[in-house]
C-alpha atoms as a PDB file:
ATOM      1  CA  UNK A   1      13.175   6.655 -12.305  1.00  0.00           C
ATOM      2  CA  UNK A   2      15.973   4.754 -12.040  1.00  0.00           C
ATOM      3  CA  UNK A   3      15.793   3.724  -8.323  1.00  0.00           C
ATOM      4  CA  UNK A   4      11.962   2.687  -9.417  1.00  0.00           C
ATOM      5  CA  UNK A   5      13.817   0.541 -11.903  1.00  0.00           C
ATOM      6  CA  UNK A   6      15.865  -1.099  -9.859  1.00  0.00           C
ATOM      7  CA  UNK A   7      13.464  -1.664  -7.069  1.00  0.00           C
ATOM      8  CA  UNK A   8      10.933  -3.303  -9.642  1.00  0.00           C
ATOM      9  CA  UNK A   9      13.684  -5.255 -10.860  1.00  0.00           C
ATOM     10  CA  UNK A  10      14.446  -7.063  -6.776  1.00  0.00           C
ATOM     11  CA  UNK A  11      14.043 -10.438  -6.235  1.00  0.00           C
ATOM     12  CA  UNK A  12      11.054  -9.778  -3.377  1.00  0.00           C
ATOM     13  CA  UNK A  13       9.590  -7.573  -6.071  1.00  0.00           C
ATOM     14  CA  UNK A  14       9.414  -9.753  -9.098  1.00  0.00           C
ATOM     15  CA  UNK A  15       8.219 -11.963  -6.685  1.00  0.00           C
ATOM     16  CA  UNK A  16       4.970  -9.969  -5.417  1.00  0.00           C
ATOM     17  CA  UNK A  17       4.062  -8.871  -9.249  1.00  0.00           C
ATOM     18  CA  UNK A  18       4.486 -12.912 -10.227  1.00  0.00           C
ATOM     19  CA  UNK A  19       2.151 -13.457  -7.403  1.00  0.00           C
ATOM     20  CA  UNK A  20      -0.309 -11.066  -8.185  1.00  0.00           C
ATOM     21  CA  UNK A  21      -0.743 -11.884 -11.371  1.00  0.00           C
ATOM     22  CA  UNK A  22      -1.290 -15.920 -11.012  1.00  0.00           C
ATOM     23  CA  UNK A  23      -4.401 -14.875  -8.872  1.00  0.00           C
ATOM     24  CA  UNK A  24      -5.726 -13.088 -11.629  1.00  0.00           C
ATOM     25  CA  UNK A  25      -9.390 -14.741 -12.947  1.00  0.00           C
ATOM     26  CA  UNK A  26      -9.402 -16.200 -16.520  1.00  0.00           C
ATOM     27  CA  UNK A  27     -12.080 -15.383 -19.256  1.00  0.00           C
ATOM     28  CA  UNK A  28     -13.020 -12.033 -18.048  1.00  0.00           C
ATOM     29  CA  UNK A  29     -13.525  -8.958 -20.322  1.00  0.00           C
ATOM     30  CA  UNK A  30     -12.936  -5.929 -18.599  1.00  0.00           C
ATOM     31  CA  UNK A  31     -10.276  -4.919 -15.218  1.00  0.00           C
ATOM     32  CA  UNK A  32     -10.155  -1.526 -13.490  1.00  0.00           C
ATOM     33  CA  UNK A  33      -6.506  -0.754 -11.765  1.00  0.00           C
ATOM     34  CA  UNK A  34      -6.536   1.164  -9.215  1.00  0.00           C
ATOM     35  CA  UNK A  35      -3.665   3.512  -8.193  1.00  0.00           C
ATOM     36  CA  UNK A  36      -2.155   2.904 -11.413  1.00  0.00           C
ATOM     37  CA  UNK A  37       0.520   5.488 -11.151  1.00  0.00           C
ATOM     38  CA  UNK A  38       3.170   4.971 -14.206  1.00  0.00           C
ATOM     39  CA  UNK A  39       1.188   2.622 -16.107  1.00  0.00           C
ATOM     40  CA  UNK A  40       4.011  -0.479 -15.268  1.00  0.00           C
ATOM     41  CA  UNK A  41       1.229  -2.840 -13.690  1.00  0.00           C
ATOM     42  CA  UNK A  42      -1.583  -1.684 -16.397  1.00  0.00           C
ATOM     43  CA  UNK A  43       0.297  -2.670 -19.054  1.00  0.00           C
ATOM     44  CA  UNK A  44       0.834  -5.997 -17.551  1.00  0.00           C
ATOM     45  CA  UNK A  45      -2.939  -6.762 -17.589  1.00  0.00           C
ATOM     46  CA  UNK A  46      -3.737  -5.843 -21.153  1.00  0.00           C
ATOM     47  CA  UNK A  47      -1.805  -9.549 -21.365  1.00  0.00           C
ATOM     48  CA  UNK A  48      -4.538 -11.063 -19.576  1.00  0.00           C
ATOM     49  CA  UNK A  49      -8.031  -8.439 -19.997  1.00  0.00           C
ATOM     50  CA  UNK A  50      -9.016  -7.308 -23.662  1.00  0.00           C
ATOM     51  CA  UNK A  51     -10.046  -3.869 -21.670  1.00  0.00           C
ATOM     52  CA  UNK A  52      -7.854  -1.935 -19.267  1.00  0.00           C
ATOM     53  CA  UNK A  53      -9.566   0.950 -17.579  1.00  0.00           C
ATOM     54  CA  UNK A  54      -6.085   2.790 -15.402  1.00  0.00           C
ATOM     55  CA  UNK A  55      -7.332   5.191 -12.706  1.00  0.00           C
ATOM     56  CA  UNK A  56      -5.254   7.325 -10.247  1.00  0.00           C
ATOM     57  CA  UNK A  57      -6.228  10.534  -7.980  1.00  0.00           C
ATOM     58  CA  UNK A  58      -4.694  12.611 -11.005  1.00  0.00           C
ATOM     59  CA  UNK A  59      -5.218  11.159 -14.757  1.00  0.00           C
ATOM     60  CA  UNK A  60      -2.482   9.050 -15.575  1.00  0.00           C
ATOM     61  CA  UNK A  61      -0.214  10.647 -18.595  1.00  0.00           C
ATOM     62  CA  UNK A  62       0.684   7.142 -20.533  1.00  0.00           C
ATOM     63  CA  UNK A  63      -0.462   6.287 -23.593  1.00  0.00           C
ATOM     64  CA  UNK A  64      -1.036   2.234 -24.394  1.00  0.00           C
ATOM     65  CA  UNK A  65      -2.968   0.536 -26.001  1.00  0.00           C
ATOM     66  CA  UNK A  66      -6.148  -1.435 -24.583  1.00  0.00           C
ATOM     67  CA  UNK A  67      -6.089   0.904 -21.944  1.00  0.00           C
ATOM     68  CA  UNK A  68      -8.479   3.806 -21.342  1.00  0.00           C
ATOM     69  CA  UNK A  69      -7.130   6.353 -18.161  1.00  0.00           C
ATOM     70  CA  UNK A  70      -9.356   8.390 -16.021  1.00  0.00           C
ATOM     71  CA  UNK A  71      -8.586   9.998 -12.959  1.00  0.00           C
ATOM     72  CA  UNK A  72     -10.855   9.362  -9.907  1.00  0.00           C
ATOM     73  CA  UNK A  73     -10.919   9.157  -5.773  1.00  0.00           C
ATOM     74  CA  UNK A  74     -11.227   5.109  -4.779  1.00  0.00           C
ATOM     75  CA  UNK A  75     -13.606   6.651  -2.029  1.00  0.00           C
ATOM     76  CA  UNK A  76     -16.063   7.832  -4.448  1.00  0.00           C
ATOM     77  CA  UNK A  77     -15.705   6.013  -7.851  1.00  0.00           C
ATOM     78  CA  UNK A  78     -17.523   7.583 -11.161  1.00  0.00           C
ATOM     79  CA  UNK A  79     -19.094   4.459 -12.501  1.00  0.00           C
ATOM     80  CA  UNK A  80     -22.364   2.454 -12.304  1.00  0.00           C
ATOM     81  CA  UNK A  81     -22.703  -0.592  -9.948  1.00  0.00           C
ATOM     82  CA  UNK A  82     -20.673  -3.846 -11.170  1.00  0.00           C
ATOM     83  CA  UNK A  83     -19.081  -1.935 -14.279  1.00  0.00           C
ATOM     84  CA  UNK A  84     -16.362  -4.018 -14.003  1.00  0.00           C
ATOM     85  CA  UNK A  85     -15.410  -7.702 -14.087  1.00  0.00           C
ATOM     86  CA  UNK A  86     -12.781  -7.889 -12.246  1.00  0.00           C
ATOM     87  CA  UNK A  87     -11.085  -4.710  -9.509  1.00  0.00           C
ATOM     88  CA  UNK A  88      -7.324  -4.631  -9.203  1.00  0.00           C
ATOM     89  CA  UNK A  89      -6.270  -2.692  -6.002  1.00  0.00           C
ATOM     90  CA  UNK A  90      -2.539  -2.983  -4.612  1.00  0.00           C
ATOM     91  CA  UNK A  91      -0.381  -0.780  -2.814  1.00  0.00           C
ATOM     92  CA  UNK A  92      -3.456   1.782  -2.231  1.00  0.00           C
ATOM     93  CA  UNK A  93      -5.444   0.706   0.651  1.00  0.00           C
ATOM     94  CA  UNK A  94      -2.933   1.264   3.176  1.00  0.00           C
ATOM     95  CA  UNK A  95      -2.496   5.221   2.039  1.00  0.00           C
ATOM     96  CA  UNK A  96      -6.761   5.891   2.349  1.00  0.00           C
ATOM     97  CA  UNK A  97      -7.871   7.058   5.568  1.00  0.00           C
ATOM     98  CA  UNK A  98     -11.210   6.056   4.953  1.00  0.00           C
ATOM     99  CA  UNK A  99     -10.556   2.764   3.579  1.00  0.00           C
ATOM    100  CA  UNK A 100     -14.075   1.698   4.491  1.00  0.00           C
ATOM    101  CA  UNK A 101     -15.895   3.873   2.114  1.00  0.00           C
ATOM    102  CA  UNK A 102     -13.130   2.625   0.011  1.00  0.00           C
ATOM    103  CA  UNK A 103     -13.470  -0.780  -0.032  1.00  0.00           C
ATOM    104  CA  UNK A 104     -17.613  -0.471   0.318  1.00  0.00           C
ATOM    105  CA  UNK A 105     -17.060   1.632  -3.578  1.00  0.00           C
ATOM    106  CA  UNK A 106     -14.682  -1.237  -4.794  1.00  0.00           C
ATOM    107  CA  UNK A 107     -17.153  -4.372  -4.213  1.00  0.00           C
ATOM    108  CA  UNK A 108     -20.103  -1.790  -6.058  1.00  0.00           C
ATOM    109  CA  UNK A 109     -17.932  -1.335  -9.285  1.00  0.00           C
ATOM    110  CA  UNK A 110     -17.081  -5.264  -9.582  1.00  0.00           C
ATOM    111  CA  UNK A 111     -19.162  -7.901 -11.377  1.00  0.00           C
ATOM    112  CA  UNK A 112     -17.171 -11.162 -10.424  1.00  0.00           C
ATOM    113  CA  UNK A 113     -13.408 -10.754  -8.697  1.00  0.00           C
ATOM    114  CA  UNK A 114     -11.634  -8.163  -6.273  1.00  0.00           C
ATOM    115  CA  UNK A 115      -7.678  -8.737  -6.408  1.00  0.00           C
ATOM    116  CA  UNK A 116      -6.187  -6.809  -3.623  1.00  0.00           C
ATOM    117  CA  UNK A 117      -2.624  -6.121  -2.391  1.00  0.00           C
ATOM    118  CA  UNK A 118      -1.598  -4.522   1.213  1.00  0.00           C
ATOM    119  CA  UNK A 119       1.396  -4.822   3.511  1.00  0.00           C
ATOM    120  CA  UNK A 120       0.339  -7.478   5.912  1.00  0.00           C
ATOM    121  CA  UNK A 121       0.687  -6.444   9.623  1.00  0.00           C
ATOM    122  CA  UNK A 122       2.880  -3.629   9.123  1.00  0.00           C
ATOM    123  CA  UNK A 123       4.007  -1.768  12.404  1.00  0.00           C
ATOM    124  CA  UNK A 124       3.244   1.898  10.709  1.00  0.00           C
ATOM    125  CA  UNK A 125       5.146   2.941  14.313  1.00  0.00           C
ATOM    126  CA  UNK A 126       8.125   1.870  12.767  1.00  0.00           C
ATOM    127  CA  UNK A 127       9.847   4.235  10.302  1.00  0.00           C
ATOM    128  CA  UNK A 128       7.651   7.696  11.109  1.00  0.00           C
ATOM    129  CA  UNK A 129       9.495  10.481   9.394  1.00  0.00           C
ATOM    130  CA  UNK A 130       9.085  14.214  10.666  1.00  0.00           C
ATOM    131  CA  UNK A 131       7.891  16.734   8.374  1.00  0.00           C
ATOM    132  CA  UNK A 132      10.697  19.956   8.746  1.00  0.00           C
ATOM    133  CA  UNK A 133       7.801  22.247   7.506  1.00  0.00           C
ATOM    134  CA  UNK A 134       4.666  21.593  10.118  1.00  0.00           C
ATOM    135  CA  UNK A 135       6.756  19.258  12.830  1.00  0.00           C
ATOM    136  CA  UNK A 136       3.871  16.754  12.462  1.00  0.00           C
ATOM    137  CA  UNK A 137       4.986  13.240  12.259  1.00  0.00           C
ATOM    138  CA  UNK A 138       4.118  10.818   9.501  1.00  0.00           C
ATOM    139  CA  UNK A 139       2.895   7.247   9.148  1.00  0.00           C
ATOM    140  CA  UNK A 140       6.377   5.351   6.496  1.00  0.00           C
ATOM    141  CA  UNK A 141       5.742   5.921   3.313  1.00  0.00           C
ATOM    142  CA  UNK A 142       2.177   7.416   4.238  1.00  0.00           C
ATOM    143  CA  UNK A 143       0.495   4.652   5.507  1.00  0.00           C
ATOM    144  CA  UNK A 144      -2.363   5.124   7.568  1.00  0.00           C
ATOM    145  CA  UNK A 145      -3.889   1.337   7.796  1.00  0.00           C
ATOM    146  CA  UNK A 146      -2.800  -1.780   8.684  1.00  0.00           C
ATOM    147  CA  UNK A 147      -3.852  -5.523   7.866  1.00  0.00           C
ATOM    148  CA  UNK A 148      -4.200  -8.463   9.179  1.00  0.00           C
ATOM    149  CA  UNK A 149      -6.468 -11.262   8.018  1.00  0.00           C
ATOM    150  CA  UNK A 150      -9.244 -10.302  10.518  1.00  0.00           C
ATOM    151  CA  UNK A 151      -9.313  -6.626   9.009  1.00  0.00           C
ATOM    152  CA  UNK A 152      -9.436  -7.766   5.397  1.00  0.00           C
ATOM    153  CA  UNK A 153     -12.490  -9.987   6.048  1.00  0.00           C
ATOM    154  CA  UNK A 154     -13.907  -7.372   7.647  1.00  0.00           C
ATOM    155  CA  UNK A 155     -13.922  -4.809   4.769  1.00  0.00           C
ATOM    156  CA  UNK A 156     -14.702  -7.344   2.500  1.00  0.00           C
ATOM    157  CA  UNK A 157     -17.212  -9.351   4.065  1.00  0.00           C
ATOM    158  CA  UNK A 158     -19.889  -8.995   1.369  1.00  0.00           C
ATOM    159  CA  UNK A 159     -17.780 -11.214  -0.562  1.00  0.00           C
ATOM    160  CA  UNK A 160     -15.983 -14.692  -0.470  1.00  0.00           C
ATOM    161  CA  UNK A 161     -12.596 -15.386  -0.005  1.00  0.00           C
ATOM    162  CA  UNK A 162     -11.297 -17.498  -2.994  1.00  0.00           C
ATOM    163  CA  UNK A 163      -7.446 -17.379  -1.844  1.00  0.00           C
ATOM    164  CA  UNK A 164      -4.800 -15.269  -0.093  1.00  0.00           C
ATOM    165  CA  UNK A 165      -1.098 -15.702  -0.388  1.00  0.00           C
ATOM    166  CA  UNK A 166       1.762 -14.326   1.205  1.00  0.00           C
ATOM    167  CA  UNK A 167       5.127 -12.662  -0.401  1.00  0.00           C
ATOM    168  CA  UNK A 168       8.487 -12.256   1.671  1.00  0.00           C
ATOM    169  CA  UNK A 169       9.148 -11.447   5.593  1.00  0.00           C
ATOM    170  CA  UNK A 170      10.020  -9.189   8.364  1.00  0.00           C
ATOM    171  CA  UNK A 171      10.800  -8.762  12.199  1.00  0.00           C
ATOM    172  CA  UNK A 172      10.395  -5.364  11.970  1.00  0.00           C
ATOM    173  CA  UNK A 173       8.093  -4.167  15.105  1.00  0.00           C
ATOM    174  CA  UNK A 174       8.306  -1.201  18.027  1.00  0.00           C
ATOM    175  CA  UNK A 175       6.693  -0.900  21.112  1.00  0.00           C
ATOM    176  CA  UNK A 176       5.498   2.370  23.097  1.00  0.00           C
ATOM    177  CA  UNK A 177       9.086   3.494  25.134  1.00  0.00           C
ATOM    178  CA  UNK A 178      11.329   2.795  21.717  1.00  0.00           C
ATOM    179  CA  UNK A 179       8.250   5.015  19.762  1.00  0.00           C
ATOM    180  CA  UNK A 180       8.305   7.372  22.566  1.00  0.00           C
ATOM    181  CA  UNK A 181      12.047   7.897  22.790  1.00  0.00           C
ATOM    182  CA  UNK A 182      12.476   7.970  18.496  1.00  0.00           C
ATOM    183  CA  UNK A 183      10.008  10.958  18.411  1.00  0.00           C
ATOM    184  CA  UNK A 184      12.339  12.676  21.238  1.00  0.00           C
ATOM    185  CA  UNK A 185      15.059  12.188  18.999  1.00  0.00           C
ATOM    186  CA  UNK A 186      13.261  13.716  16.008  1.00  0.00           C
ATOM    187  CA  UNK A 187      12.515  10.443  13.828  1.00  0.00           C
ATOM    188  CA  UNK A 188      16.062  10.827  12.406  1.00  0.00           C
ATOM    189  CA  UNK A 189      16.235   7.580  10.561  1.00  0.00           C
ATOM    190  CA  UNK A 190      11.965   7.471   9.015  1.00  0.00           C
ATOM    191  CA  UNK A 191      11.030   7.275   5.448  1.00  0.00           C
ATOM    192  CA  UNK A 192      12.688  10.333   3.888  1.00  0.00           C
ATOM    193  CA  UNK A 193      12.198  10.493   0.259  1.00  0.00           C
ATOM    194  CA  UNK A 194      11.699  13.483  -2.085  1.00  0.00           C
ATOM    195  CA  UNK A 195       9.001  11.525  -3.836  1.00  0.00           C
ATOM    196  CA  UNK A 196       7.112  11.552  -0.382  1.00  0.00           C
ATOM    197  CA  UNK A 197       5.241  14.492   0.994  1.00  0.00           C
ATOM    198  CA  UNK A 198       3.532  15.512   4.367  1.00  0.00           C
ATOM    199  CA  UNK A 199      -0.054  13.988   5.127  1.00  0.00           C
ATOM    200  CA  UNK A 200      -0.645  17.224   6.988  1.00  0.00           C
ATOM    201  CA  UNK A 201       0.800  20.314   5.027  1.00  0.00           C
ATOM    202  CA  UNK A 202       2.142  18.589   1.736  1.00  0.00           C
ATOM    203  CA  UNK A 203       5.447  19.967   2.345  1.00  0.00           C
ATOM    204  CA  UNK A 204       8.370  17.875   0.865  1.00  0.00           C
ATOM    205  CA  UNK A 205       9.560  15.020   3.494  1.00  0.00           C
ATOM    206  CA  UNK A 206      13.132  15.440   2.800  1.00  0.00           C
ATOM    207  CA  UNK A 207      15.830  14.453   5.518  1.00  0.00           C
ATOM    208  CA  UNK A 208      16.940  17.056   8.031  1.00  0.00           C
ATOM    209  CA  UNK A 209      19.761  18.236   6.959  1.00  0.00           C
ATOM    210  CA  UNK A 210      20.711  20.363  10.306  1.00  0.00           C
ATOM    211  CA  UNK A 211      23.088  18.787  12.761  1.00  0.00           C
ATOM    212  CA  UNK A 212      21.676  16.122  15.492  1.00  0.00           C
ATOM    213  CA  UNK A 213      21.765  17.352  18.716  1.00  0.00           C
ATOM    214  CA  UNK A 214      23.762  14.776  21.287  1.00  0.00           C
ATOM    215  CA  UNK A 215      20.451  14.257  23.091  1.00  0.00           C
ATOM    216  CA  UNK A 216      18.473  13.396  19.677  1.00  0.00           C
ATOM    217  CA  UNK A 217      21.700  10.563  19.066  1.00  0.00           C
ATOM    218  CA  UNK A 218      21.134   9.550  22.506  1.00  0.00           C
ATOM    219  CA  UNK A 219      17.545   8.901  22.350  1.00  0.00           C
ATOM    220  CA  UNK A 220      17.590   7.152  18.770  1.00  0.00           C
ATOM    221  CA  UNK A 221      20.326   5.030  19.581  1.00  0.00           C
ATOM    222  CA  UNK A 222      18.622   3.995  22.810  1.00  0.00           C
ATOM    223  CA  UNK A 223      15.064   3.598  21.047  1.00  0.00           C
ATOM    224  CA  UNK A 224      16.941   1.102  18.329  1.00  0.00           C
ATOM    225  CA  UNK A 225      18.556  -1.206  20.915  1.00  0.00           C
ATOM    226  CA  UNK A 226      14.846  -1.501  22.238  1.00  0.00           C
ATOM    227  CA  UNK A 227      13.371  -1.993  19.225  1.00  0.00           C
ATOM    228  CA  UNK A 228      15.961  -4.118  17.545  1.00  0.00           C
ATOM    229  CA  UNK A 229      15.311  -6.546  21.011  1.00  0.00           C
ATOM    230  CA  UNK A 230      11.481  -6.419  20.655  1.00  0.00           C
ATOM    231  CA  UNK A 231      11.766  -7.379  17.172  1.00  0.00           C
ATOM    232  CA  UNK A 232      13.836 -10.723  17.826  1.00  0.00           C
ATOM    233  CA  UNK A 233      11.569 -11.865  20.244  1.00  0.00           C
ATOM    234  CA  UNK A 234       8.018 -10.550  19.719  1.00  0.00           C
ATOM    235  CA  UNK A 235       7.948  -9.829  15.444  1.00  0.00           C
ATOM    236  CA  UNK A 236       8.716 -13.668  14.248  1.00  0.00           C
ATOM    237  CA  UNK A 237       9.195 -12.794  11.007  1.00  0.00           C
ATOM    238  CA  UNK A 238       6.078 -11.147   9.849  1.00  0.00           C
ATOM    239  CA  UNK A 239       4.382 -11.301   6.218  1.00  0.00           C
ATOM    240  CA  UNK A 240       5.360  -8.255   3.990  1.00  0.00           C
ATOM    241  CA  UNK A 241       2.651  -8.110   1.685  1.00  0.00           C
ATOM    242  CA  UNK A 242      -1.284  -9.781   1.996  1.00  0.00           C
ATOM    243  CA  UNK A 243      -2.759 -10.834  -1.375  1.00  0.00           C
ATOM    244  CA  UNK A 244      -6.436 -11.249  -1.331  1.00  0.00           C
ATOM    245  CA  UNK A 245      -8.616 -12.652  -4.035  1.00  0.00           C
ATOM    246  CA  UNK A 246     -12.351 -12.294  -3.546  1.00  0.00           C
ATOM    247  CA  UNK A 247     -15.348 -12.967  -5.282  1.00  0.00           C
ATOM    248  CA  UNK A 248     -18.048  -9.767  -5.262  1.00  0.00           C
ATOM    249  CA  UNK A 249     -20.975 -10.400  -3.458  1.00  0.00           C
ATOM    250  CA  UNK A 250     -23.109  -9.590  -6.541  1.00  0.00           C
ATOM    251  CA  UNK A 251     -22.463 -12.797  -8.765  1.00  0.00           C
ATOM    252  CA  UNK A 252     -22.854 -15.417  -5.818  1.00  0.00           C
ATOM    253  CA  UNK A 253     -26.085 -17.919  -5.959  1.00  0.00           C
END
């Protein structure tokens, strides 16, 4: 909780939320949050929707007022066509493998605005962790998608585009031998967290905590003087996070 705390509390953090929420449409009623974990961004639109409907794979456990939690799959949402005025969706499109069906179920359930939040051009090569339990390798912090511009259009094309902003930077990018050469070496340095668990077994991705072999040090260290080169001269300081603001298809003409 606390390391939540403090990453809320970051400059490039307060900075995303303060974005999101300028984008957010005035004079509507109702908003359903998607992925609402906590409760931390719900609460923040109760300032700005007189009805907060907070919905997450398992039923969130806060209690607030204004807002009314129900658990529910983005992929296959439990409410009638345009039940909502406006869909809030960040930091959940990028975990979905079938982010199609996804996004097809998100433009039914709104009446008038989509707001939605994704790392923008992530390298998902970059950061793989290796579960200890199965040996399968894992997208970072279990992201199977990745967006550009094109891609968000795309999924979204029943709608319009009413603005899309940018928050912070990175150079962070791999290419095939550096990828290659880190799985050799067993992914030492990937997203380990005990918060974060397997995509293919659900087993705990916690850090290896047996001694690197000197070929595994060999390989990473080769495979981040590779990458750390390819990401000077080919990343140029790459978007972190896409915001998108659309209008649904269903209230244009």
């Amino acid at each position: 909780m606390a390391d939540l705390q403090k990453y809320r509390a970051s400059e490039l953090e307060e900075a995303r939320a303060a974005d999101l929420l300028h984008v957010l449409p005035k004079g509507r009623a109702t908003v359903l949050d998607i992925g609402a974990g906590d409760g931390f961004v719900s609460k923040l639109l109760t300032g700005y929707f007189p009805s907060v409907t907070a919905l997450d794979i398992e039923r969130p456990s806060f209690h607030y007022p204004a807002i009314v939690t129900v658990a529910g799959d983005v992929t296959k949402l439990d409410f009638p066509d345009r039940a909502f005025d406006c869909i809030f969706c960040v930091e959940v499109l990028e975990h979905i493998p079938d982010v199609e069906k996804a996004c097809r179920e998100i433009i039914r359930v709104a009446r008038h605005e989509i707001v939605i939040g994704v790392p923008f051009k992530q390298d998902i090569r970059v950061g793989r962790a290796t579960c200890s339990a199965c040996g399968k390798v894992n997208p970072p912090w279990g992201h199977v998608n990745s967006f550009d511009e094109r891609r968000l259009l795309d999924l979204f094309a029943d709608c319009t585009l009413i603005s899309q902003s940018f928050v912070g930077s990175t150079r962070e990018a791999a290419n095939p031998l550096s990828v290659a050469l880190m799985d050799l070496a067993g992914t030492p340095w990937g997203t380990y967290d005990e918060d974060l668990h397997c995509l293919y077994c659900g087993a705990c991705l916690c850090k290896p905590e047996k001694e690197r072999t000197l070929g595994s040090k060999i390989c990473s260290a080769f495979a981040y003087g590779i990458h750390s080169d390819t990401s000077v001269v080919d990343a140029a300081a790459r978007q972190l996070d896409s915001h998108g603001f659309f209008q649904a298809a269903q209230c244009l003409g």
